[in-house]
Each structure stands twice: as structure tokens, then as C-alpha cells.
PDB file of N, CA and C in Angstrom:
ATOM      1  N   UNK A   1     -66.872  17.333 -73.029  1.00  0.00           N
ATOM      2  CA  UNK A   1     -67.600  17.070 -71.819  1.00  0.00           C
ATOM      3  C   UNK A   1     -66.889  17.737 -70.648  1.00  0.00           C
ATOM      4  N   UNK A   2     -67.574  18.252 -69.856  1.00  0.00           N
ATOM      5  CA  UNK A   2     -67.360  19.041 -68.756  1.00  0.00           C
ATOM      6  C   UNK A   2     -67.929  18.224 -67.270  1.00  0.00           C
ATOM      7  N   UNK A   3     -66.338  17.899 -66.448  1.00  0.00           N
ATOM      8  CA  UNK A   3     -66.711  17.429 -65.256  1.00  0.00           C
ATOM      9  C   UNK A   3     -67.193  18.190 -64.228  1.00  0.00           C
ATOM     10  N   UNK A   4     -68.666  17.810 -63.199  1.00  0.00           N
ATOM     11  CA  UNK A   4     -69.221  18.862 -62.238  1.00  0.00           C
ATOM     12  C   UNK A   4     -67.958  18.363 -61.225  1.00  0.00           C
ATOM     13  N   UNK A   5     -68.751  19.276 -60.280  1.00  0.00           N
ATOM     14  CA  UNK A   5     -67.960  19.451 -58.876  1.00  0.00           C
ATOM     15  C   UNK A   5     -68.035  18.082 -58.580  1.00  0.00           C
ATOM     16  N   UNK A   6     -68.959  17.182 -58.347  1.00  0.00           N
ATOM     17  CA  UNK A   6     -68.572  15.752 -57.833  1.00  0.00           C
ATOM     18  C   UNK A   6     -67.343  14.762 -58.696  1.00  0.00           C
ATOM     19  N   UNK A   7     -67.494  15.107 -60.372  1.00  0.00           N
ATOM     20  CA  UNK A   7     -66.893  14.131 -60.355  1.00  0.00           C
ATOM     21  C   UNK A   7     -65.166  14.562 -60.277  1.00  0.00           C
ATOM     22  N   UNK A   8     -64.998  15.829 -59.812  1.00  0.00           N
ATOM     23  CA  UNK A   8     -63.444  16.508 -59.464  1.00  0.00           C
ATOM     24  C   UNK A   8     -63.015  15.948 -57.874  1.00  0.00           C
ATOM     25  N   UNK A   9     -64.149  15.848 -57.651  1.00  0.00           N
ATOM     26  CA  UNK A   9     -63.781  15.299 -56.010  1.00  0.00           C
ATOM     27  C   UNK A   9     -63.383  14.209 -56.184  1.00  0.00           C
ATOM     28  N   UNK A  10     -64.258  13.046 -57.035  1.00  0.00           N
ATOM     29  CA  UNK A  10     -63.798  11.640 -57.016  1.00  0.00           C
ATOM     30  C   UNK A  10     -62.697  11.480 -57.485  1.00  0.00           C
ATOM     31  N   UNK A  11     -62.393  12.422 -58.838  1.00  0.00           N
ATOM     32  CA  UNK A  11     -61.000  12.447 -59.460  1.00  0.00           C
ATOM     33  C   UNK A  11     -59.437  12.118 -57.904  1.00  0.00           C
ATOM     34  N   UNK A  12     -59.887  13.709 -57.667  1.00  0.00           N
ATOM     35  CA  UNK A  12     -59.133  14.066 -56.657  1.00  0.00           C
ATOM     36  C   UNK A  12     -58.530  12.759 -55.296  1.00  0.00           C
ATOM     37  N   UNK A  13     -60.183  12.571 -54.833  1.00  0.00           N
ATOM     38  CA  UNK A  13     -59.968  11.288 -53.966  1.00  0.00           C
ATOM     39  C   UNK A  13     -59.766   9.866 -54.602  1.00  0.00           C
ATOM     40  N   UNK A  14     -59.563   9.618 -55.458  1.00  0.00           N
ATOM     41  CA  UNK A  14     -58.871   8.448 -56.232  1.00  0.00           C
ATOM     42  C   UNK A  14     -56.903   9.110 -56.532  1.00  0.00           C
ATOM     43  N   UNK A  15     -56.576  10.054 -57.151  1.00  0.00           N
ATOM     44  CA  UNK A  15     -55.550  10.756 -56.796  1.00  0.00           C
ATOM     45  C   UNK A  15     -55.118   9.926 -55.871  1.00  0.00           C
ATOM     46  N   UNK A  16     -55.615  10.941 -54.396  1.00  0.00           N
ATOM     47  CA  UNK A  16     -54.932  10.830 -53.153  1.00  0.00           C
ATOM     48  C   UNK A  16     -54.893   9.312 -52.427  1.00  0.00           C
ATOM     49  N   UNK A  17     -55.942   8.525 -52.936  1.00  0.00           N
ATOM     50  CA  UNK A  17     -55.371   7.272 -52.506  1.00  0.00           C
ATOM     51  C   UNK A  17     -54.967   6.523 -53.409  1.00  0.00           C
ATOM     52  N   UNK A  18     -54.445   6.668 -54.220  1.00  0.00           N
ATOM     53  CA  UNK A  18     -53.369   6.215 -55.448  1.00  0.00           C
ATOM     54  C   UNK A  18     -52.017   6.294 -54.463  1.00  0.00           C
ATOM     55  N   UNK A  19     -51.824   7.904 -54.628  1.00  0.00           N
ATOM     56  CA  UNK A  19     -50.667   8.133 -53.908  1.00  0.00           C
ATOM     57  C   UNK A  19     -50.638   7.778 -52.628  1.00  0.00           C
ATOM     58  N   UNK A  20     -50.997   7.659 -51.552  1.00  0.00           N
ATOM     59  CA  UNK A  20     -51.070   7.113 -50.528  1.00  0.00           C
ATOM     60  C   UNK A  20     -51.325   5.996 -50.545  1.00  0.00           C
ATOM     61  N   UNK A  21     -51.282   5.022 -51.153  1.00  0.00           N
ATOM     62  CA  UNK A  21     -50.868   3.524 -51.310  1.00  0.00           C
ATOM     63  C   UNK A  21     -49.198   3.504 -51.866  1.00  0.00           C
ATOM     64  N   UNK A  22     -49.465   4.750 -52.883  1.00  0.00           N
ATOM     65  CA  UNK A  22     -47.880   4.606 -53.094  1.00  0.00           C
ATOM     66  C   UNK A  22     -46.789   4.677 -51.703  1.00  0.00           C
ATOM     67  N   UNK A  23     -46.880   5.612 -51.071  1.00  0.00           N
ATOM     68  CA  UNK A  23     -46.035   5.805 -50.199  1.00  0.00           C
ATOM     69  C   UNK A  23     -46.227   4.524 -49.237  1.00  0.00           C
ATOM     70  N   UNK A  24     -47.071   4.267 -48.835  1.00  0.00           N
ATOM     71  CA  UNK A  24     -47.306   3.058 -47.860  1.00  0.00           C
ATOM     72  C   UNK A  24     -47.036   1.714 -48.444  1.00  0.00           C
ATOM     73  N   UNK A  25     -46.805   1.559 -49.672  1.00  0.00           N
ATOM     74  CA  UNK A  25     -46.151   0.344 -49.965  1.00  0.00           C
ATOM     75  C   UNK A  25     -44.452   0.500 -50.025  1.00  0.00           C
ATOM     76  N   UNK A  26     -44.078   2.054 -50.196  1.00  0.00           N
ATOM     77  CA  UNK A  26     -42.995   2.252 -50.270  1.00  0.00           C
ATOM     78  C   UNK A  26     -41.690   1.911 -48.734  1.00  0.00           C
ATOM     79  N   UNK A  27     -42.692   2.709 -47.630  1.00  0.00           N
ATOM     80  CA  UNK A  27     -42.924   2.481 -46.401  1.00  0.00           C
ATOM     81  C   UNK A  27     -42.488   1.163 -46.037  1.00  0.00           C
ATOM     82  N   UNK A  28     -43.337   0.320 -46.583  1.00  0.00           N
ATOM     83  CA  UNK A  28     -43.019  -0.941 -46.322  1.00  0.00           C
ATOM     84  C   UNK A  28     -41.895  -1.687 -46.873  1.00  0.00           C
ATOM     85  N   UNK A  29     -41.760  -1.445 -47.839  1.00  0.00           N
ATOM     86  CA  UNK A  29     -40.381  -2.152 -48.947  1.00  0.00           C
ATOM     87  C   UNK A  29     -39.148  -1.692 -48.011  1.00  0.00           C
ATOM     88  N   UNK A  30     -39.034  -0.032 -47.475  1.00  0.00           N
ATOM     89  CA  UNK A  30     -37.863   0.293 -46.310  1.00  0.00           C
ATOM     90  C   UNK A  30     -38.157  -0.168 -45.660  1.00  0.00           C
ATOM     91  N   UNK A  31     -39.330  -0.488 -44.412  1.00  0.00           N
ATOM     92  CA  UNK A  31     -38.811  -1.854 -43.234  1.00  0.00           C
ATOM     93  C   UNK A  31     -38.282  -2.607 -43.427  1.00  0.00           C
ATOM     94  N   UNK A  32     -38.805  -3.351 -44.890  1.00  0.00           N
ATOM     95  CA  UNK A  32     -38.288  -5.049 -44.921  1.00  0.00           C
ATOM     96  C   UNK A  32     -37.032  -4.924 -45.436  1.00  0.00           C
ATOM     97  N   UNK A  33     -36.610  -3.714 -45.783  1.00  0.00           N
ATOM     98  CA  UNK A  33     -34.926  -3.676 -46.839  1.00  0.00           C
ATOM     99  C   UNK A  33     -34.481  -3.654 -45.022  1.00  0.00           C
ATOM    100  N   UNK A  34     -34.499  -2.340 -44.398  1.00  0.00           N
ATOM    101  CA  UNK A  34     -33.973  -2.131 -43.425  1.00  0.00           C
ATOM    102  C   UNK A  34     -33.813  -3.128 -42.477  1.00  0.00           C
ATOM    103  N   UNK A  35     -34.960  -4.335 -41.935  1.00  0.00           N
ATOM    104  CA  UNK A  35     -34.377  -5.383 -41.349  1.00  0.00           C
ATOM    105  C   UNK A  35     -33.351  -6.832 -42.269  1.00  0.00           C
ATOM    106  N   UNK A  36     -33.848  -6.815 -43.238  1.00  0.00           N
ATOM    107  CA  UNK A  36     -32.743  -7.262 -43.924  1.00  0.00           C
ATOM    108  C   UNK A  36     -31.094  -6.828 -43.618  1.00  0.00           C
ATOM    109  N   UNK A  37     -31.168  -5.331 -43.501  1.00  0.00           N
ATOM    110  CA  UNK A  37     -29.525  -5.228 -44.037  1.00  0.00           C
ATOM    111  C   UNK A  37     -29.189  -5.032 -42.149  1.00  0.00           C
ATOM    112  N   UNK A  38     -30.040  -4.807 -41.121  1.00  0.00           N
ATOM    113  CA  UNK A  38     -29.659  -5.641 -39.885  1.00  0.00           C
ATOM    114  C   UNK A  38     -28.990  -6.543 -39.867  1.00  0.00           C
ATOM    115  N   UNK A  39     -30.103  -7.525 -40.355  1.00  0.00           N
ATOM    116  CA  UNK A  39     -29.840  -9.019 -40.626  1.00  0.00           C
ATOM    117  C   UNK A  39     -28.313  -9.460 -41.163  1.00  0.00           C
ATOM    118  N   UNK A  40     -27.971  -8.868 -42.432  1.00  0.00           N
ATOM    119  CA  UNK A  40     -27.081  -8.897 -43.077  1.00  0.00           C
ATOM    120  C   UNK A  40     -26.092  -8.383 -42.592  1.00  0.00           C
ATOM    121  N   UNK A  41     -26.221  -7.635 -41.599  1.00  0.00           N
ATOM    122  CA  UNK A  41     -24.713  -6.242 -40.918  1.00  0.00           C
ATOM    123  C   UNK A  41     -24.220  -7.662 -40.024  1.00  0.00           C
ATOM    124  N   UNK A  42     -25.637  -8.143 -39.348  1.00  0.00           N
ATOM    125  CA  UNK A  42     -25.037  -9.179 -37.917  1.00  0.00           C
ATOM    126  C   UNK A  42     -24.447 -10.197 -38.621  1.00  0.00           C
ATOM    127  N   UNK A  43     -24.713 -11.065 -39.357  1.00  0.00           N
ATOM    128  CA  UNK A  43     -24.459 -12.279 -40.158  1.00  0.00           C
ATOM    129  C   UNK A  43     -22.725 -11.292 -40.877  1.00  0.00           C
ATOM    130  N   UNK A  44     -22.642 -10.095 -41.047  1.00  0.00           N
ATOM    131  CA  UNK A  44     -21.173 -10.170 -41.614  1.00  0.00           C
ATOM    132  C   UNK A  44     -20.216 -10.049 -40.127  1.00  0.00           C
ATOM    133  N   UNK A  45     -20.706  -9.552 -39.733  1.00  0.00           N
ATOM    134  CA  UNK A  45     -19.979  -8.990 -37.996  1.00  0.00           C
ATOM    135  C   UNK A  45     -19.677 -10.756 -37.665  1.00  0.00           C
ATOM    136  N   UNK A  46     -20.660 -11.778 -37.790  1.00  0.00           N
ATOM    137  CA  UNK A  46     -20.035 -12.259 -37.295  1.00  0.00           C
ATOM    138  C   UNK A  46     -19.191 -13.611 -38.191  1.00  0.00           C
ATOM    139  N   UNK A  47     -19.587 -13.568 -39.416  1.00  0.00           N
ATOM    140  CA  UNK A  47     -18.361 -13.937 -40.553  1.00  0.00           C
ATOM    141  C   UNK A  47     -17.212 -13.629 -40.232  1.00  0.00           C
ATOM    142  N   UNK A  48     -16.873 -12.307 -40.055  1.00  0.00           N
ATOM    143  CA  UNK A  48     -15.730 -11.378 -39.687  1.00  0.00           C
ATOM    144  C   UNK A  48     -15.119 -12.063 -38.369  1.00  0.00           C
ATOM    145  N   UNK A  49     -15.210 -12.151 -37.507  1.00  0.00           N
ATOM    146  CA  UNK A  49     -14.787 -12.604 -36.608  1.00  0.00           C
ATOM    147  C   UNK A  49     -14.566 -14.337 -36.049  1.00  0.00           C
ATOM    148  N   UNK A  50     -15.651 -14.975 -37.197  1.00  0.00           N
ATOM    149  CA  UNK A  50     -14.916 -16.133 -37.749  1.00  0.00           C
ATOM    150  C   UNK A  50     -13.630 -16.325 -38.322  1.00  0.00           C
ATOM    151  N   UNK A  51     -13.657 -15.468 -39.443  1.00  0.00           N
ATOM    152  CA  UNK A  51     -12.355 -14.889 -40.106  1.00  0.00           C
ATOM    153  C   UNK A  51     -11.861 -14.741 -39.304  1.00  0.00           C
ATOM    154  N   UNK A  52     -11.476 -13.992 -38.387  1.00  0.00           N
ATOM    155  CA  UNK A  52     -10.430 -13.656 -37.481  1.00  0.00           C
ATOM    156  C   UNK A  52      -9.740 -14.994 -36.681  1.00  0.00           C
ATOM    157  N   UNK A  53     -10.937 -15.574 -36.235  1.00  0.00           N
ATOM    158  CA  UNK A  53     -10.284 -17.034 -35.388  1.00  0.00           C
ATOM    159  C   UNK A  53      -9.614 -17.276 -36.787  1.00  0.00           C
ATOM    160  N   UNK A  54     -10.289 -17.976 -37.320  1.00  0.00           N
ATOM    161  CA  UNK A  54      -9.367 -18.667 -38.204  1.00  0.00           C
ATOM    162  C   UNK A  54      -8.150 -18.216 -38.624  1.00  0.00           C
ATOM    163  N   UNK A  55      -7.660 -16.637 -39.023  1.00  0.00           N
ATOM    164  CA  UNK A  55      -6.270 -16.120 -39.191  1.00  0.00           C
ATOM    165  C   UNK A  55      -5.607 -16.813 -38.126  1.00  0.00           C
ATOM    166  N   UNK A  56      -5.945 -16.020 -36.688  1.00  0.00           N
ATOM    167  CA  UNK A  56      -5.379 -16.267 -35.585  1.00  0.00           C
ATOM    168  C   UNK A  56      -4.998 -17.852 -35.390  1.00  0.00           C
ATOM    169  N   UNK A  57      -5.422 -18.803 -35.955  1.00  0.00           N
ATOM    170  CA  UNK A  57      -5.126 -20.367 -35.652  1.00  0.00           C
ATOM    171  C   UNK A  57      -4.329 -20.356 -36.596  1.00  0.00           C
ATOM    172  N   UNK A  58      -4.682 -19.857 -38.075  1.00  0.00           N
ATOM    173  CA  UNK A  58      -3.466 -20.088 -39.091  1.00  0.00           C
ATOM    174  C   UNK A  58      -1.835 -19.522 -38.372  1.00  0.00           C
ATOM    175  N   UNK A  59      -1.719 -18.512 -37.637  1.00  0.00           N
ATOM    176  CA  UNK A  59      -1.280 -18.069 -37.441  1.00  0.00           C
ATOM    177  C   UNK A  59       0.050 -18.599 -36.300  1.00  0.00           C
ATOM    178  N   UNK A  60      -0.793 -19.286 -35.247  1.00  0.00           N
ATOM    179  CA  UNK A  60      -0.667 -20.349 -34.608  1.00  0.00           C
ATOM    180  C   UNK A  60      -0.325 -21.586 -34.919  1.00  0.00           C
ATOM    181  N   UNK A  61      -0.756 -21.718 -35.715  1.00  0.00           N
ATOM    182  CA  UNK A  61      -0.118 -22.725 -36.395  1.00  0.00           C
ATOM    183  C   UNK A  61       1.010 -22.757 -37.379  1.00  0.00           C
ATOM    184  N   UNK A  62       1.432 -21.362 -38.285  1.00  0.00           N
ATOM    185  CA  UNK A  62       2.684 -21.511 -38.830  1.00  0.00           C
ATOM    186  C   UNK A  62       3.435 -21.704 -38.028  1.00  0.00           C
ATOM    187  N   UNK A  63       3.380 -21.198 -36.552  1.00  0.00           N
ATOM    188  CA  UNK A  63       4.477 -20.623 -35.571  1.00  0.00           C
ATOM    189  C   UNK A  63       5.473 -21.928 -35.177  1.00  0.00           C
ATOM    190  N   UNK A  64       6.701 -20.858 -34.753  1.00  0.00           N
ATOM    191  CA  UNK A  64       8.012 -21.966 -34.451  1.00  0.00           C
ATOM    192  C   UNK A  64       7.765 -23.012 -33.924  1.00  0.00           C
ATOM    193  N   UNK A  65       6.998 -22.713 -32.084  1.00  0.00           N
ATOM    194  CA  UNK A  65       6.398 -23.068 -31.425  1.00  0.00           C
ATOM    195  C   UNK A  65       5.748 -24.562 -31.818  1.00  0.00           C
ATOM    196  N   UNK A  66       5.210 -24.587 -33.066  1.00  0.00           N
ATOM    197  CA  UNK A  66       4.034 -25.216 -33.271  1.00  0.00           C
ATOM    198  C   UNK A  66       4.940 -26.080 -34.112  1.00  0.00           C
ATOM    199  N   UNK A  67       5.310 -26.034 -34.901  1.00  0.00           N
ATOM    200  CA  UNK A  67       6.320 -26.763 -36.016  1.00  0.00           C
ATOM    201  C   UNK A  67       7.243 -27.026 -35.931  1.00  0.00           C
ATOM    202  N   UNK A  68       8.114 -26.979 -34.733  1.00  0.00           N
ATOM    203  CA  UNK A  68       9.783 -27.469 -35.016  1.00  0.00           C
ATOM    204  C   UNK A  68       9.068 -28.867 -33.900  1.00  0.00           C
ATOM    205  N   UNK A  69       8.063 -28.842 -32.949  1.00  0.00           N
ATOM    206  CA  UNK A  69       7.744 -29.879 -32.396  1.00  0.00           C
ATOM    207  C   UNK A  69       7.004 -30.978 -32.612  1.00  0.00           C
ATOM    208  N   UNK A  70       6.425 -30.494 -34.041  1.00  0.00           N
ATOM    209  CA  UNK A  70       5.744 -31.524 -34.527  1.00  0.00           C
ATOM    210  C   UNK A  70       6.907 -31.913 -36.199  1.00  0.00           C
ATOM    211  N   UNK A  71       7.883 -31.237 -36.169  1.00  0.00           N
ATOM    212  CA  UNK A  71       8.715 -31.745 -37.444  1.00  0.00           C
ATOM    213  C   UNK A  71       9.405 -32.838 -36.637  1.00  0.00           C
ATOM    214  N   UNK A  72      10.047 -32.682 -35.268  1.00  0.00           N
ATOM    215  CA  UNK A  72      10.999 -33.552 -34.627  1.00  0.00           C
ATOM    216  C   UNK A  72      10.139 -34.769 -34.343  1.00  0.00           C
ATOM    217  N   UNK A  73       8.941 -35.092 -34.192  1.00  0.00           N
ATOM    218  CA  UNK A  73       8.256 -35.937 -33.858  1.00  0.00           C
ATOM    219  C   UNK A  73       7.721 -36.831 -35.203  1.00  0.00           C
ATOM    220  N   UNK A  74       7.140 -35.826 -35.991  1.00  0.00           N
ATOM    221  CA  UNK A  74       6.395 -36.652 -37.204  1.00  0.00           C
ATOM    222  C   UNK A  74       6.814 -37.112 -38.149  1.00  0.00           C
ATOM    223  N   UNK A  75       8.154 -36.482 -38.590  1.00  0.00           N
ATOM    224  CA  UNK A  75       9.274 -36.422 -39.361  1.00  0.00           C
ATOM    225  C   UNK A  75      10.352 -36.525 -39.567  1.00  0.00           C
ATOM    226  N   UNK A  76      10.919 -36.753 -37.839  1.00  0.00           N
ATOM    227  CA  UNK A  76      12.011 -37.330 -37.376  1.00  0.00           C
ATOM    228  C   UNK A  76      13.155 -36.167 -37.795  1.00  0.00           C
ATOM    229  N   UNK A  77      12.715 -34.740 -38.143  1.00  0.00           N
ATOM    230  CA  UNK A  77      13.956 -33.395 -37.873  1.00  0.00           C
ATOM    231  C   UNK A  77      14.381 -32.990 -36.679  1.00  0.00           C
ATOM    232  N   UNK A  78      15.659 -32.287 -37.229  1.00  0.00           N
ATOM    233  CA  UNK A  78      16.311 -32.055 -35.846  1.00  0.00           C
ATOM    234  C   UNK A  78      16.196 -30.227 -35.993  1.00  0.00           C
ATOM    235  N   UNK A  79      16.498 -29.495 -35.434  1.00  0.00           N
ATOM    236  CA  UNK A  79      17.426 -28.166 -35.693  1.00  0.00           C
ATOM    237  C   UNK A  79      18.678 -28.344 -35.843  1.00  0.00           C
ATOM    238  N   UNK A  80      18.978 -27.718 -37.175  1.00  0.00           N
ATOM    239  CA  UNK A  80      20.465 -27.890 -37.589  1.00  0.00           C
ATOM    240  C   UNK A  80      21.833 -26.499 -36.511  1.00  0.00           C
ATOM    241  N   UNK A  81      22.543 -27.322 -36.256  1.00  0.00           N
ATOM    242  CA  UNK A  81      23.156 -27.014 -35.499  1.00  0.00           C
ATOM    243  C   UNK A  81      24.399 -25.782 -36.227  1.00  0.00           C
ATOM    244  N   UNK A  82      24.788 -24.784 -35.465  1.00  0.00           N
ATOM    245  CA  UNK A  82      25.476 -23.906 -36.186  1.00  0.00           C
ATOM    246  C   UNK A  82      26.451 -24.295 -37.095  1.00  0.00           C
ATOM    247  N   UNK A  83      27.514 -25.530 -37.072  1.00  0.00           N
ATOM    248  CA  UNK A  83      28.205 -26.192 -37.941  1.00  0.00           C
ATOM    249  C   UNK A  83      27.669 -26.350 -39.307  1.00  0.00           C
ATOM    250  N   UNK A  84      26.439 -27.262 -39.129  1.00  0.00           N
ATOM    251  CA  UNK A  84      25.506 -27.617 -39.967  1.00  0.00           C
ATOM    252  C   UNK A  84      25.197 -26.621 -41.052  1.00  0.00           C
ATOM    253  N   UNK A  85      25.414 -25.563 -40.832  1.00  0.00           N
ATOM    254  CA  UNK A  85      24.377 -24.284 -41.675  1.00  0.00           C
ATOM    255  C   UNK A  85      25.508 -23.956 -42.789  1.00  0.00           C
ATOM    256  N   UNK A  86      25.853 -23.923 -44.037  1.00  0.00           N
ATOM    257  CA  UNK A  86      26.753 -23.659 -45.222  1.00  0.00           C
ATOM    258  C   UNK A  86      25.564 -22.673 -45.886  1.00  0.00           C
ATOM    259  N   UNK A  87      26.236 -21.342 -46.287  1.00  0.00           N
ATOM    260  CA  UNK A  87      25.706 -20.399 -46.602  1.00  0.00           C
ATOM    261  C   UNK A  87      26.485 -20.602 -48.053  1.00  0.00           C
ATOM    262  N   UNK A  88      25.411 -20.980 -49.415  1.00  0.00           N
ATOM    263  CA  UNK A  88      25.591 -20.979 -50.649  1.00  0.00           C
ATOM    264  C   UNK A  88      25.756 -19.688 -51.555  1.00  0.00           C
ATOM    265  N   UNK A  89      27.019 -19.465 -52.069  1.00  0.00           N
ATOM    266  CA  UNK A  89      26.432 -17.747 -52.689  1.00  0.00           C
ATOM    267  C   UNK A  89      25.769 -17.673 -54.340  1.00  0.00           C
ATOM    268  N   UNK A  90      24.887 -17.355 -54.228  1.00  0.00           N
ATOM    269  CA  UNK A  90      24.560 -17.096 -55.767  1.00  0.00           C
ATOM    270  C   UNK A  90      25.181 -16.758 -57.133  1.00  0.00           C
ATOM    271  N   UNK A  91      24.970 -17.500 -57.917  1.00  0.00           N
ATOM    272  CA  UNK A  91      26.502 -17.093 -59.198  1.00  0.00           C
ATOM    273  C   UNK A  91      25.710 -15.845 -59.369  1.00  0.00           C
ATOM    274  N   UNK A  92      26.863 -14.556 -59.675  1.00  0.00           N
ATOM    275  CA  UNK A  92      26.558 -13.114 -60.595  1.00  0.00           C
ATOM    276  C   UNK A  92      26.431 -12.115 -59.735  1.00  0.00           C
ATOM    277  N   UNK A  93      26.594 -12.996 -58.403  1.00  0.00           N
ATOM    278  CA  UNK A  93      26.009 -11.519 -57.373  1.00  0.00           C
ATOM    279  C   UNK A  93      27.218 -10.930 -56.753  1.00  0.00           C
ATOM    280  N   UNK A  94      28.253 -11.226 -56.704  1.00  0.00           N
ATOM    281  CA  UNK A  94      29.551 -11.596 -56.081  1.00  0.00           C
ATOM    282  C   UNK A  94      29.845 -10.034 -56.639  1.00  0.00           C
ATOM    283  N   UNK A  95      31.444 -10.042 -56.231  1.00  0.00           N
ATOM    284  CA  UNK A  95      31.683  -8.688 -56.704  1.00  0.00           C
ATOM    285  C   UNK A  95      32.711  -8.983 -58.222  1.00  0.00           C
ATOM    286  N   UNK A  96      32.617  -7.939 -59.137  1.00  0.00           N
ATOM    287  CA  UNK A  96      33.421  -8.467 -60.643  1.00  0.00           C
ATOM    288  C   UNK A  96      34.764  -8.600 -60.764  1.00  0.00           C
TER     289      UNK A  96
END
């Protein structure tokens, strides 16, 4: 069987809007990826800088500052005084 001229056209224009649904759904799948990974860039930006406070307090909080004043208080330590300090030497390290 041999298709006339009309039914090459319909061929054709079924074709072209095949493919042109393709691309336009494709179209669409990149907006919605693309505001997603917006979405996702802002939400890490500002994870990240959560993170950061929080180092920065850890940080703050190991500090001398922060701990020799709450050991003398909560725990009743002192700073040991230069007398105080006996430097232990390790057996084997010495000289033979």
C-alpha cells in the first residue's frame, strides 16, 4: 500500500507534535529541576552557616576563658600553681 500526499502530511504533522510535546515536557522537567536546586543551593547556604555558628560556639566554649571559670565554680578547681606542676618522664624515652 502506497501513502497519498495527505496521508504524508498527517504522518509528518503527528511527527512534529510528538516531538514538540517532547521538548516541552522536557522544558518543563528543567524549570522544576532548576527551581528545586535554587531551593536546595539556599537551604545548604544556609545549613552552612548554621554549621558555622555552631563551630564558632563549640569553639567558645572549649576556650580557657570559658572553662577555668566554670571548673573553679562548678567543681571547686583551682589553677595549679608553678610548684604544683611535677613533670613525669616516660620509661624508654630517657637516654641509654
Amino acid at each position: 500500500m502506497r501513502l497519498k500526499g495527505r496521508h504524508w502530511v498527517a504522518v509528518w504533522l503527528i511527527a512534529f507534535l510528538a516531538v514538540t510535546w517532547l521538548v516541552y515536557a522536557r522544558q518543563t522537567a528543567a524549570i522544576h529541576d532548576a527551581g528545586a536546586l535554587i531551593e536546595i543551593r539556599a537551604r545548604r547556604a544556609n545549613l552552612e552557616g548554621h554549621r558555622a555558628e555552631l563551630e564558632r560556639r563549640i569553639r567558645t566554649g572549649e576556650s580557657r576563658a570559658v572553662l577555668v571559670p566554670r571548673a573553679q565554680t562548678k567543681l571547686g578547681l583551682h589553677l595549679p600553681a608553678d610548684s604544683e606542676i611535677i613533670l613525669i618522664p616516660l620509661p624508654g624515652n630517657g637516654p641509654p
